[in-house]
Protein backbone atom coordinates (compact mmCIF):
# COMPACT_ATOMS: atom_id res chain seq x y z
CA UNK A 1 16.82 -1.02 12.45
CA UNK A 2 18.30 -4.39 13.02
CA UNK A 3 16.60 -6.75 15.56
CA UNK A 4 19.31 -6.42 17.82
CA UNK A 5 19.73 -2.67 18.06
CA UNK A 6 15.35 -2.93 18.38
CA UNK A 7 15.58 -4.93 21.84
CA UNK A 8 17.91 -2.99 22.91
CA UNK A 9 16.17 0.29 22.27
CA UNK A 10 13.17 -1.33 24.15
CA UNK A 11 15.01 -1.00 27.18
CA UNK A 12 15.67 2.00 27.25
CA UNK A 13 13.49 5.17 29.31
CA UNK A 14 11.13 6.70 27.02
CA UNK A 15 13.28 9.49 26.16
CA UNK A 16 16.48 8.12 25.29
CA UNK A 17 14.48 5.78 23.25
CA UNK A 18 13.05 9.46 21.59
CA UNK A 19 16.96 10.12 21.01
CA UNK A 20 17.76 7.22 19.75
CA UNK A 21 15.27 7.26 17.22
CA UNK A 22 15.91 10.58 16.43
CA UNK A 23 19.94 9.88 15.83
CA UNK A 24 18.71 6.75 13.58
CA UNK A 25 16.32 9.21 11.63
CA UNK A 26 19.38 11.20 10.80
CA UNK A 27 21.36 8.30 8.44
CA UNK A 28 17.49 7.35 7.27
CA UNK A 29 17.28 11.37 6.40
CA UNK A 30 21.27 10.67 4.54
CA UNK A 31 19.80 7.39 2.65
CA UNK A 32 16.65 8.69 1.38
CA UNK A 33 16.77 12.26 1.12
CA UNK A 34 20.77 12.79 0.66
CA UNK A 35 22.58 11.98 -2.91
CA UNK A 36 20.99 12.79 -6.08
CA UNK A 37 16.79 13.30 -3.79
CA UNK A 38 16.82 16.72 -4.52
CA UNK A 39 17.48 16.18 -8.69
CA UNK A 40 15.66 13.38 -8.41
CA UNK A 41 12.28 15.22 -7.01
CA UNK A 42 12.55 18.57 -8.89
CA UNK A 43 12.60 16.26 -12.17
CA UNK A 44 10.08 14.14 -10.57
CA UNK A 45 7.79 17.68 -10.13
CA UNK A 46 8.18 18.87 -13.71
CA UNK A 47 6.98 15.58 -15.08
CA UNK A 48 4.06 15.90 -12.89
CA UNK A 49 3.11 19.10 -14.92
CA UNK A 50 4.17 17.70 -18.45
CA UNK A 51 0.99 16.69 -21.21
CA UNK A 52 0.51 13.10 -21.76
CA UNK A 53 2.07 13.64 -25.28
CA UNK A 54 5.58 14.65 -23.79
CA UNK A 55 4.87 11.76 -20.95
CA UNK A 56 4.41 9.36 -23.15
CA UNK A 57 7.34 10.15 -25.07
CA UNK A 58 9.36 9.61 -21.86
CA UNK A 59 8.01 6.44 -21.13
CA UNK A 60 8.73 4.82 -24.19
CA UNK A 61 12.19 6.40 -23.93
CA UNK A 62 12.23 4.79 -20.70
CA UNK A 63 11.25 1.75 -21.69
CA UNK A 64 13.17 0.75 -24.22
CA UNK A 65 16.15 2.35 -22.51
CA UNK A 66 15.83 -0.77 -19.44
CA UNK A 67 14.83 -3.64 -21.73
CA UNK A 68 18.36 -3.32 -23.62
CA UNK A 69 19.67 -2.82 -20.27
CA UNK A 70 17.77 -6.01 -18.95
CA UNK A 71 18.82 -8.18 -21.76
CA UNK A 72 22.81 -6.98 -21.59
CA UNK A 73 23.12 -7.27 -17.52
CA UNK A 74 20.48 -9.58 -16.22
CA UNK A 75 20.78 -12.82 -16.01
CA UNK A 76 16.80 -14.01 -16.25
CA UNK A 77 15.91 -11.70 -19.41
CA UNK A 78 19.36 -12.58 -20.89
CA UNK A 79 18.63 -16.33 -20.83
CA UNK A 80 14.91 -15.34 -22.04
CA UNK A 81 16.44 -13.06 -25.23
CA UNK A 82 18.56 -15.79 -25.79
CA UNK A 83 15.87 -18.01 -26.10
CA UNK A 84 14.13 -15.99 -28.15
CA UNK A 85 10.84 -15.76 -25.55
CA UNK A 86 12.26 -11.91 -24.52
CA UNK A 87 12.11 -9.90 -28.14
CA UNK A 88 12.44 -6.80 -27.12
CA UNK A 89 13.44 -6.26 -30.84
CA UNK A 90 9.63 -5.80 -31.46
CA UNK A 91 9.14 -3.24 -28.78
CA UNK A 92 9.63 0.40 -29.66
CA UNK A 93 7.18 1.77 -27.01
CA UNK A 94 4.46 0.73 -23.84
CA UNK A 95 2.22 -0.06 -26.74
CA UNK A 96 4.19 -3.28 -27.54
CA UNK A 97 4.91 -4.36 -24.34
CA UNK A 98 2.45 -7.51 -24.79
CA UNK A 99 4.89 -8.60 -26.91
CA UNK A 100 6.87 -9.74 -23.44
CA UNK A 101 6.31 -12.74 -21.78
CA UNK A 102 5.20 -11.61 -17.95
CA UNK A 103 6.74 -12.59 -14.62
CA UNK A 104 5.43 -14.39 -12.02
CA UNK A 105 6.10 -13.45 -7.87
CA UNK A 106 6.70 -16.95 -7.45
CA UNK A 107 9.89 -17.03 -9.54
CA UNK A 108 11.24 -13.59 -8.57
CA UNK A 109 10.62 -15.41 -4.94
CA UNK A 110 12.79 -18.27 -5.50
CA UNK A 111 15.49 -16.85 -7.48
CA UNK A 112 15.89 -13.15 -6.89
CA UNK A 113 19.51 -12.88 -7.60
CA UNK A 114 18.94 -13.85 -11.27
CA UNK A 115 17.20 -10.54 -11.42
CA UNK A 116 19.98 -8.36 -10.33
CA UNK A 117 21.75 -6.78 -13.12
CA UNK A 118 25.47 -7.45 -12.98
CA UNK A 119 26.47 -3.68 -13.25
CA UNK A 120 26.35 -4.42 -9.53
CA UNK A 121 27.89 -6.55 -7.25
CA UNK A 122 25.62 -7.96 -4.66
CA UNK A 123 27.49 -7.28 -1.92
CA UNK A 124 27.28 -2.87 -2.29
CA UNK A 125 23.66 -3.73 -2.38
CA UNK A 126 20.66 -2.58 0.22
CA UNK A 127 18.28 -5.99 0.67
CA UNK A 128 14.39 -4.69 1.50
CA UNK A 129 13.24 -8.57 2.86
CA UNK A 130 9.23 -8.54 2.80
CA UNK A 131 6.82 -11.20 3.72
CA UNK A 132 3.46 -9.23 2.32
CA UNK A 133 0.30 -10.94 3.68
CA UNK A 134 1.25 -14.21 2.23
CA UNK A 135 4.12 -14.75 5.24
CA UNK A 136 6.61 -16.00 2.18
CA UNK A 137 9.92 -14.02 2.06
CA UNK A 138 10.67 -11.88 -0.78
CA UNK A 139 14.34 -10.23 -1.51
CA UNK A 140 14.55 -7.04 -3.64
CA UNK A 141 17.92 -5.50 -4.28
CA UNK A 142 18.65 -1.97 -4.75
CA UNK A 143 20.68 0.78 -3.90
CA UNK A 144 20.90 4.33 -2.35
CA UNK A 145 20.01 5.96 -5.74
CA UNK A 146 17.23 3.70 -6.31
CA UNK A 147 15.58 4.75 -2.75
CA UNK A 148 16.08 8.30 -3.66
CA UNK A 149 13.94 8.15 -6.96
CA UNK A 150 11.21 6.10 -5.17
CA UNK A 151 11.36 8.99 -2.01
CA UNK A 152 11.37 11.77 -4.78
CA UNK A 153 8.44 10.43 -6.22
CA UNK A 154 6.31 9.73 -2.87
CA UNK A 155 7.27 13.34 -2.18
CA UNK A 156 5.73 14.56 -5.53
CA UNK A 157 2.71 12.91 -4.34
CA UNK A 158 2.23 15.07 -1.35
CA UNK A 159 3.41 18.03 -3.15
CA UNK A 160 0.57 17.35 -5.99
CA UNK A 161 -1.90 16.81 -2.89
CA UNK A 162 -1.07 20.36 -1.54
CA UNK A 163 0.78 18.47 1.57
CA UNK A 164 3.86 19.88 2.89
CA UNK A 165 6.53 17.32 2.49
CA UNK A 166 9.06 18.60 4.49
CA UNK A 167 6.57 19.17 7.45
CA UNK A 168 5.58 17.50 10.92
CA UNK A 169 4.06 14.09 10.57
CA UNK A 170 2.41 11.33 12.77
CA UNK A 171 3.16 7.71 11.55
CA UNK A 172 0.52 4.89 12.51
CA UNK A 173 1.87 2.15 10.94
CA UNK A 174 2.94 -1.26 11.43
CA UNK A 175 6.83 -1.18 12.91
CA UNK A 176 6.89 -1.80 16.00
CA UNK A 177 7.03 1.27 18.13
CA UNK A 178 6.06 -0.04 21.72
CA UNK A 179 6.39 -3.28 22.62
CA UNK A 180 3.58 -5.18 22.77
CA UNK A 181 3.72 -6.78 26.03
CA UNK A 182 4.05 -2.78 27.52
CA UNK A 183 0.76 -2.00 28.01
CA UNK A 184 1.68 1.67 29.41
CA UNK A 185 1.55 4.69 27.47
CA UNK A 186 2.90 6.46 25.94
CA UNK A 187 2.36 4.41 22.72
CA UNK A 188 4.52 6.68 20.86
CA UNK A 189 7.85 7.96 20.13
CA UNK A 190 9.50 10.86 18.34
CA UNK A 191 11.92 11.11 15.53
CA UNK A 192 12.73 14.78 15.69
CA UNK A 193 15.40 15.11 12.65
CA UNK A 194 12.77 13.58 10.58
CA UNK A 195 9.96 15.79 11.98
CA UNK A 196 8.13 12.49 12.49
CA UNK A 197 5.81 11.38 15.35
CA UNK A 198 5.58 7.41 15.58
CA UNK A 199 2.24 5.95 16.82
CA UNK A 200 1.54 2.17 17.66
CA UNK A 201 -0.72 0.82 15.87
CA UNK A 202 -0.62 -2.10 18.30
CA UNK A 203 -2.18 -0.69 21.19
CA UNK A 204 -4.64 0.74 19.30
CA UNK A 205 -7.93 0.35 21.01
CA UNK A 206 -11.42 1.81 22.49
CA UNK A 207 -9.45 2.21 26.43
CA UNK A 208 -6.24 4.32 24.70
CA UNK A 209 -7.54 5.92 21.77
CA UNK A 210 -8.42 9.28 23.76
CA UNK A 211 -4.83 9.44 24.29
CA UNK A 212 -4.09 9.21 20.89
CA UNK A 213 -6.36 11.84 20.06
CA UNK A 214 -4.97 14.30 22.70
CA UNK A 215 -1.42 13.97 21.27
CA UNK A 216 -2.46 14.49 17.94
CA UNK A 217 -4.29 17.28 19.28
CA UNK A 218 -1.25 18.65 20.77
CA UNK A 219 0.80 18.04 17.91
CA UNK A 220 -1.50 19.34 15.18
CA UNK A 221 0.40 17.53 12.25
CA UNK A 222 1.21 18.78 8.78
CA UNK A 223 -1.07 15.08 8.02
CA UNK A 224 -1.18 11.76 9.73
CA UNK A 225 0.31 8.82 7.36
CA UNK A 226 -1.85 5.70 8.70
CA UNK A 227 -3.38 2.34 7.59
CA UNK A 228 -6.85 3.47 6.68
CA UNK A 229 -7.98 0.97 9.42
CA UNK A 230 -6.26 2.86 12.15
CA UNK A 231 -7.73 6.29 11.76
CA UNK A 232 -11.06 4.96 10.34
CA UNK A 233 -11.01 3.64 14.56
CA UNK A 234 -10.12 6.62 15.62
CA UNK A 235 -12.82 8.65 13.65
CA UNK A 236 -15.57 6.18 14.13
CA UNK A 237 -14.92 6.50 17.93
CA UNK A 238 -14.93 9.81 18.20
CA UNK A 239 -18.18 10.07 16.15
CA UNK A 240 -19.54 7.37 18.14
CA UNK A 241 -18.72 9.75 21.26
CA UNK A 242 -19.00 13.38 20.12
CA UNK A 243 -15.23 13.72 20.41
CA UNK A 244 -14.26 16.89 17.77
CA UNK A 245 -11.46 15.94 15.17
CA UNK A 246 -11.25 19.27 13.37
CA UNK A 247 -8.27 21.02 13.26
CA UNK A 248 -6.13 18.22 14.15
CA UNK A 249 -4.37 18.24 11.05
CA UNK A 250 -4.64 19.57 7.57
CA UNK A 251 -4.73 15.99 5.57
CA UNK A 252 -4.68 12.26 5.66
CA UNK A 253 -2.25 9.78 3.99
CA UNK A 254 -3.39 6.24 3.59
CA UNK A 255 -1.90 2.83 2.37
CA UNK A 256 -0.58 -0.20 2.99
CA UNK A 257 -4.54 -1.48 2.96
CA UNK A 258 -7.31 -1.16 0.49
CA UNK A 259 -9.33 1.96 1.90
CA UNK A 260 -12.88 1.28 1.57
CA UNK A 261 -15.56 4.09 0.66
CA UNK A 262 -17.46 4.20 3.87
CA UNK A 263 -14.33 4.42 5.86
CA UNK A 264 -12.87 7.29 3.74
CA UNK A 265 -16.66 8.95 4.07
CA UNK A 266 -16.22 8.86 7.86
CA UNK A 267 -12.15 9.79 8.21
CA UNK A 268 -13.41 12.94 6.10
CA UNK A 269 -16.71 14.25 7.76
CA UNK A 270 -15.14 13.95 11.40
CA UNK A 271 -11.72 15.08 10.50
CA UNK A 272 -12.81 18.17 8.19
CA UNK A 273 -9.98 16.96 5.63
CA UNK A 274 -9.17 15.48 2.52
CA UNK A 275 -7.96 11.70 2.73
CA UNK A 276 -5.17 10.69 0.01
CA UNK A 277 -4.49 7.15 -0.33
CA UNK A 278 -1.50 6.02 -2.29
CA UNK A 279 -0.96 1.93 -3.50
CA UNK A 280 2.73 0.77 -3.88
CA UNK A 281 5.07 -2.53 -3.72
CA UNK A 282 8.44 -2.93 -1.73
CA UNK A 283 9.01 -3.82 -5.32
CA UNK A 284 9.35 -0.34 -5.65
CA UNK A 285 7.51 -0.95 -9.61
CA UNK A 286 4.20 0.48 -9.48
CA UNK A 287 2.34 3.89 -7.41
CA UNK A 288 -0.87 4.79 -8.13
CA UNK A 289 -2.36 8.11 -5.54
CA UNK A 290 -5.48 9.65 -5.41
CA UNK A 291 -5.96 13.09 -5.85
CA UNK A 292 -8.57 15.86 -4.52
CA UNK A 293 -11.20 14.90 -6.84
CA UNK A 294 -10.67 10.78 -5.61
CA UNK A 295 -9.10 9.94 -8.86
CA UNK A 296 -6.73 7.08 -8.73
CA UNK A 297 -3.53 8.54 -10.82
CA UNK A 298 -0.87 5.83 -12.33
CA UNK A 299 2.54 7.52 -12.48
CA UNK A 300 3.15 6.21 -15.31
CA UNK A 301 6.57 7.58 -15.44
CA UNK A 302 7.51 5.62 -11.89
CA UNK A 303 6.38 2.43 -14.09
CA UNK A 304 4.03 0.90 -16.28
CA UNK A 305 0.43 -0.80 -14.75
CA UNK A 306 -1.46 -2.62 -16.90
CA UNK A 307 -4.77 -4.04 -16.08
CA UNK A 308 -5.09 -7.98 -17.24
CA UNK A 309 -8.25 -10.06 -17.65
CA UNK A 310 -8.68 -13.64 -17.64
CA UNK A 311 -7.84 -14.26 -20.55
CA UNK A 312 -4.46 -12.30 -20.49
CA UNK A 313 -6.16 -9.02 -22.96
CA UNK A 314 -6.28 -5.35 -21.41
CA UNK A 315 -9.00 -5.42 -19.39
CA UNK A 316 -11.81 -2.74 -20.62
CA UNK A 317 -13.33 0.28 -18.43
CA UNK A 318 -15.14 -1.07 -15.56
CA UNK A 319 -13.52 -4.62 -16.01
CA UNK A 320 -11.66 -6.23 -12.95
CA UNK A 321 -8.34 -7.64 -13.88
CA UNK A 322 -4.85 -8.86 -12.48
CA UNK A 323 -2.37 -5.95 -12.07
CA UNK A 324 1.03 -6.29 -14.12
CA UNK A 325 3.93 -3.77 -13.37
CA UNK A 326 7.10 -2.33 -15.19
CA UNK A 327 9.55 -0.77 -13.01
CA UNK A 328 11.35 2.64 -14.33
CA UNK A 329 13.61 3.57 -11.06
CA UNK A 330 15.34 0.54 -9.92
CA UNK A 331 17.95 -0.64 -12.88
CA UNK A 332 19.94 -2.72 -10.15
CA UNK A 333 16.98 -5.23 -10.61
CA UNK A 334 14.71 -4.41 -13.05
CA UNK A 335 10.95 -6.21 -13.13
CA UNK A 336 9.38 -6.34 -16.24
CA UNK A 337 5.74 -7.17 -16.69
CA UNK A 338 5.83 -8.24 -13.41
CA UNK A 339 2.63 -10.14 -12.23
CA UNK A 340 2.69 -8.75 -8.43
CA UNK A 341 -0.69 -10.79 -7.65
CA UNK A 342 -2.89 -7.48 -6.51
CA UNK A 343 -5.62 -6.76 -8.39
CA UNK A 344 -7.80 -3.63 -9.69
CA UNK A 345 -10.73 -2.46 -11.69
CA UNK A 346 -9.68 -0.68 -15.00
CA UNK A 347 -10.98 2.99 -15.42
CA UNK A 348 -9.14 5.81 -17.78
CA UNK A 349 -11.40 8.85 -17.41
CA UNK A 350 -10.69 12.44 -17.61
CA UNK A 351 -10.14 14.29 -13.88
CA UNK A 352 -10.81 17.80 -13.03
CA UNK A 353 -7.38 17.85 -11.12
CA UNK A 354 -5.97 18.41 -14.49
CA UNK A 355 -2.83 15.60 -14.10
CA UNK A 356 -2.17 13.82 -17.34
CA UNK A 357 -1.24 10.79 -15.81
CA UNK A 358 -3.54 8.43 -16.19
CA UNK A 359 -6.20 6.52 -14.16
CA UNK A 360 -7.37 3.43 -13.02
CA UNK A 361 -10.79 2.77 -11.03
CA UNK A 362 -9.99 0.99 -7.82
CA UNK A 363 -7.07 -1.03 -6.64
CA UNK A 364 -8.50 -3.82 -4.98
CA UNK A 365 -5.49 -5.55 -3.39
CA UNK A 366 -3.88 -8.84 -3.40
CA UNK A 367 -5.52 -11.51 -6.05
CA UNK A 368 -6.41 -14.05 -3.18
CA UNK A 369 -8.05 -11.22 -1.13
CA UNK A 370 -11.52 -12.82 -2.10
CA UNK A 371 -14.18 -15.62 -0.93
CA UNK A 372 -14.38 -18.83 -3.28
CA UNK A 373 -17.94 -19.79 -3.63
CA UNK A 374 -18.66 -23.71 -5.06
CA UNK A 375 -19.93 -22.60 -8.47
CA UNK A 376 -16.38 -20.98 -8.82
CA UNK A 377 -17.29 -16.74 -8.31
CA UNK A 378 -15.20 -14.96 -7.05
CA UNK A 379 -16.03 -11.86 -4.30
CA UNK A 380 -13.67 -9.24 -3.37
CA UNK A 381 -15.90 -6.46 -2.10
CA UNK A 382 -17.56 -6.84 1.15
CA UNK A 383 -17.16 -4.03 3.08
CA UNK A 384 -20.48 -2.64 1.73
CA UNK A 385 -22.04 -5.27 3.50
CA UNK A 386 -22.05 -3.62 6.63
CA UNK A 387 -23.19 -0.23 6.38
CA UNK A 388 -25.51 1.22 8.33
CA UNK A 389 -24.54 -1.54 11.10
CA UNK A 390 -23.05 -1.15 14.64
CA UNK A 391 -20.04 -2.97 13.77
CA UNK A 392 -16.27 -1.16 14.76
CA UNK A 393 -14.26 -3.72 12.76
CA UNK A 394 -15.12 -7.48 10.34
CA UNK A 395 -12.96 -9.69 8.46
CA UNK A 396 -14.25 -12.44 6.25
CA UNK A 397 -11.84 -15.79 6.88
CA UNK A 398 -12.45 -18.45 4.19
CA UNK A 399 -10.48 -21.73 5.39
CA UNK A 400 -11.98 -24.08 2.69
CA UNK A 401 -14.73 -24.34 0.27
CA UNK A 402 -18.20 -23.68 1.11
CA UNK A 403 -17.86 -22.25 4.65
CA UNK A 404 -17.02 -19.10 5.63
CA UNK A 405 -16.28 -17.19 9.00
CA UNK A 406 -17.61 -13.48 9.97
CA UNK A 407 -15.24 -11.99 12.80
CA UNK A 408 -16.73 -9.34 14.13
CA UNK A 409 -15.79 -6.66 16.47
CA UNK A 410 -19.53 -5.62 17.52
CA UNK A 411 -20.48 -2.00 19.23
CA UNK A 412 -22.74 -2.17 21.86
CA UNK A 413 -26.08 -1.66 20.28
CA UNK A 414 -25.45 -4.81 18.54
CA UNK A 415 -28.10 -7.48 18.62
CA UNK A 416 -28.95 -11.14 17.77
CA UNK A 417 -31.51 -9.37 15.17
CA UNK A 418 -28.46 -8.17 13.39
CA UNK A 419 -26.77 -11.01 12.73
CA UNK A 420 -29.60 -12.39 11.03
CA UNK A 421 -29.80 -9.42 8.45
CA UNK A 422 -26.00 -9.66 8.01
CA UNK A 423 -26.31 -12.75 6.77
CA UNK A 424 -29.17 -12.13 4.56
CA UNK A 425 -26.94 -9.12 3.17
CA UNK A 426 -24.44 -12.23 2.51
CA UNK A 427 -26.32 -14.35 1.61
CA UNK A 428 -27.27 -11.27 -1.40
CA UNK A 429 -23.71 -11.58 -2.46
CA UNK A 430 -22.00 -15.16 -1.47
CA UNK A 431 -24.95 -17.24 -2.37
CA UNK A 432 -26.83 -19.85 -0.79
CA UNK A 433 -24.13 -22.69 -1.12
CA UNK A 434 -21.51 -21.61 1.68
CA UNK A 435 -21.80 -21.96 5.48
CA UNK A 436 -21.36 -19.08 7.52
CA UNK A 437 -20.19 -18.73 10.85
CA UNK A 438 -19.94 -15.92 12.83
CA UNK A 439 -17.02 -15.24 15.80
CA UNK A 440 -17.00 -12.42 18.07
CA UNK A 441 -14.08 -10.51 19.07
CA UNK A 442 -12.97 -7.45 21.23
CA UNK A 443 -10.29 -6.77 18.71
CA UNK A 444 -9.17 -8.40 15.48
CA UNK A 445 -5.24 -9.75 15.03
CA UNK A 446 -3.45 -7.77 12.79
CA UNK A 447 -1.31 -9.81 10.03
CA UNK A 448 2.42 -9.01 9.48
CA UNK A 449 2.94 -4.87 9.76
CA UNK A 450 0.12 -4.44 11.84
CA UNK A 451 -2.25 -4.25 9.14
CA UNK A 452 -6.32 -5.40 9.08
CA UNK A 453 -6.87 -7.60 6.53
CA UNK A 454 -10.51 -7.22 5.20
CA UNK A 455 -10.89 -11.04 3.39
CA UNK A 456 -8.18 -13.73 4.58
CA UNK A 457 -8.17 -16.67 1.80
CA UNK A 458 -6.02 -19.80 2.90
CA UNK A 459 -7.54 -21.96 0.03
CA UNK A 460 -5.01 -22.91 -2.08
């Protein structure tokens, strides 16, 4: 909703504010579900039930299929073929794709119009504008057809999760719902056309989530679509207080930040229900979802994700590497081995689910989501560090090299005793050689979206 239109809506009683959402919700409905959606997601489901034979024979279909289409109408890969650094002459399926050069975020960044194929003009173009977690802007072009595809397929994902898609939600995510300097409830608002209840994550704390938890009592939602770090709050205080979660909906749908095993341990016991997380890009060129059995499924007919080492090879089972993406749905500005700077942990196995699409380990989020220590290691994973203590909330903030700072939201029970076996537990991972400081908080800042960053880097 444009900025304008937002204030405006602010001032508004609570229920026209309900209506007005609700009468925006309608042309969202006509953008994303309207058009070609409902070919779109019936192809999307058979697919989902295909072998990996007949899958892979559609993604090299695919494939090939946009690279002539990149190198006739795009600009960048145009330039590049004529060059002779794009030869997609040598690729006849994903098995050659190494045989492309990849691209980096930083030149998509500066010059996104050279990736816009010239089937379209820019002006009948929708703009998504998206800052990430690095707070530089990002422009990615598409169109009504292209939203469709990428709806169908989130909607397959809830279908193959045993969700129903067309049921009632509640959203805590990171638009703005309530402003933040109103401090009165209620923190949320309805979209009825698009059977959609929007929380705050915002206002989000220990004094108003009991109020949370009474609406979503009342509402009893098909399944709650949240930043792990939101309900993770709201299931760790009612745990914490003997507050029952059951029944209060039938699943949970996370993403938007990396969901970390104890948190998805404790969403599950207290809520009685399955947590499905889901990784994507306002890129719109790479989903991976996990499934029942906590399998991390690539659709590998939304796009292409391949797992890169250090030393630019396939990265092996088990081996962390950079994530690179091909995009199948959006031909008005197609990204080929695209270098999207997340990263994951490589991992084909065989699930019980039965899906042929294949699997990676972990996604472990964006590449500079990890502490620098001096002798040049790199650490990405330190949520484990705190279990078992009574800490609601941390976030590891490296400003420069060698020091490090621990913001903590501490529960009650916490005591000087342990912060000294925190940092022993850090000291088991980070080494000896950085500094570490520790700041206490009632409540951490959320970045841009509203969402809890785990490690914030800002060396350069």
């Amino acid at each position: 909703m444009l900025k304008r239109a937002e204030k405006l809506l602010y001032t508004l009683p609570t229920g026209l504010q309900n209506v007005a959402l609700s009468l925006y919700g309608i042309s969202l409905l006509r953008n994303r579900h309207g058009g070609n959606y409902k070919a779109y997601y019936e192809q999307a489901v058979a697919r989902s039930r295909a072998s990996r034979q007949e899958l892979d024979g559609y993604e090299n279909e695919t494939l090939v299929r946009m690279l002539e289409h990149a190198v006739a109408t795009v600009p960048y890969y145009r330039e590049l073929h004529r060059q002779g650094q794009f030869p997609i002459e040598k690729v006849k399926g994903v098995a050659d794709i190494q045989y492309l050069p990849t691209v980096p975020k930083a030149e998509l960044r500066s010059n996104p119009e050279q990736f816009v194929s010239e089937r379209y003009a820019l002006e009948d173009l929708s703009v998504i504008s998206t800052t990430g977690t690095t707070g530089t802007p990002l422009r990615i072009f598409c169109n009504a057809n292209v939203r469709q595809r990428n709806y169908a397929f989130h909607d397959r994902f809830l279908t193959m999760c045993g969700i129903d898609k067309d049921g009632l939600r509640a959203t805590i995510g990171g638009r703005i719902i309530v402003p933040s300097s109103d401090r009165n409830p209620p923190y949320w608002r309805h979209s009825y056309f698009q059977k959609n209840v929007l929380f705050s994550s915002y206002h989000l704390n220990d004094g108003t989530i009991g109020l949370y938890i009474e609406k979503l009592r009342a509402l009893r939602p098909d399944y709650i679509d949240c930043y792990p770090s939101s309900i993770y709050s709201i299931a760790s205080h009612a745990k914490k207080h003997g507050i029952p979660l059951r029944g209060i909906t039938k699943a949970i749908v996370t993403s938007g930040e990396t969901l970390f095993d104890d948190q998805k341990a404790v969403i599950e016991e207290q809520l009685g229900v399955t947590v499905f997380d889901q990784y994507g890009c306002a890129e719109m060129s790479v989903l991976v979802t996990s499934c029942a059995h906590g399998s991390y499924h690539v659709h590998s007919d939304f796009g292409i994700l391949e797992i890169l080492n250090s030393s630019g090879e396939p990265a092996r089972d088990g081996e962390e590497g950079e994530i690179v993406c091909t995009g199948f749905i959006n031909d008005a500005m197609p990204l080929i081995r695209y270098r999207i700077e997340d990263r994951a942990v490589a991992g084909q196995r065989h699930c019980p689910c039965g899906s042929a699409l294949p699997t990676v380990a972990r996604v472990l989020g964006r590449d500079d989501d990890v502490i620098l220590t001096p002798g040049g290691d790199r650490i990405g994973r330190l949520s484990p560090v705190l279990k078992g203590f009574p800490v609601r909330e941390a976030q590891y903030v490296q400003d420069k090299l060698g020091e490090m700072k621990v913001v903590l939201v501490p529960d009650a029970a916490y005591g000087p005793e342990d912060e000294a076996k925190l940092v022993r537990e850090l000291r088991m991972r980070v080494g000896n050689e950085i500094r570490i400081e520790f700041q206490y908080v009632e409540r951490i800042e959320r970045g841009k979206g509203g969402k809890l960053k785990s490690i914030v880097s800002r060396i350069k």
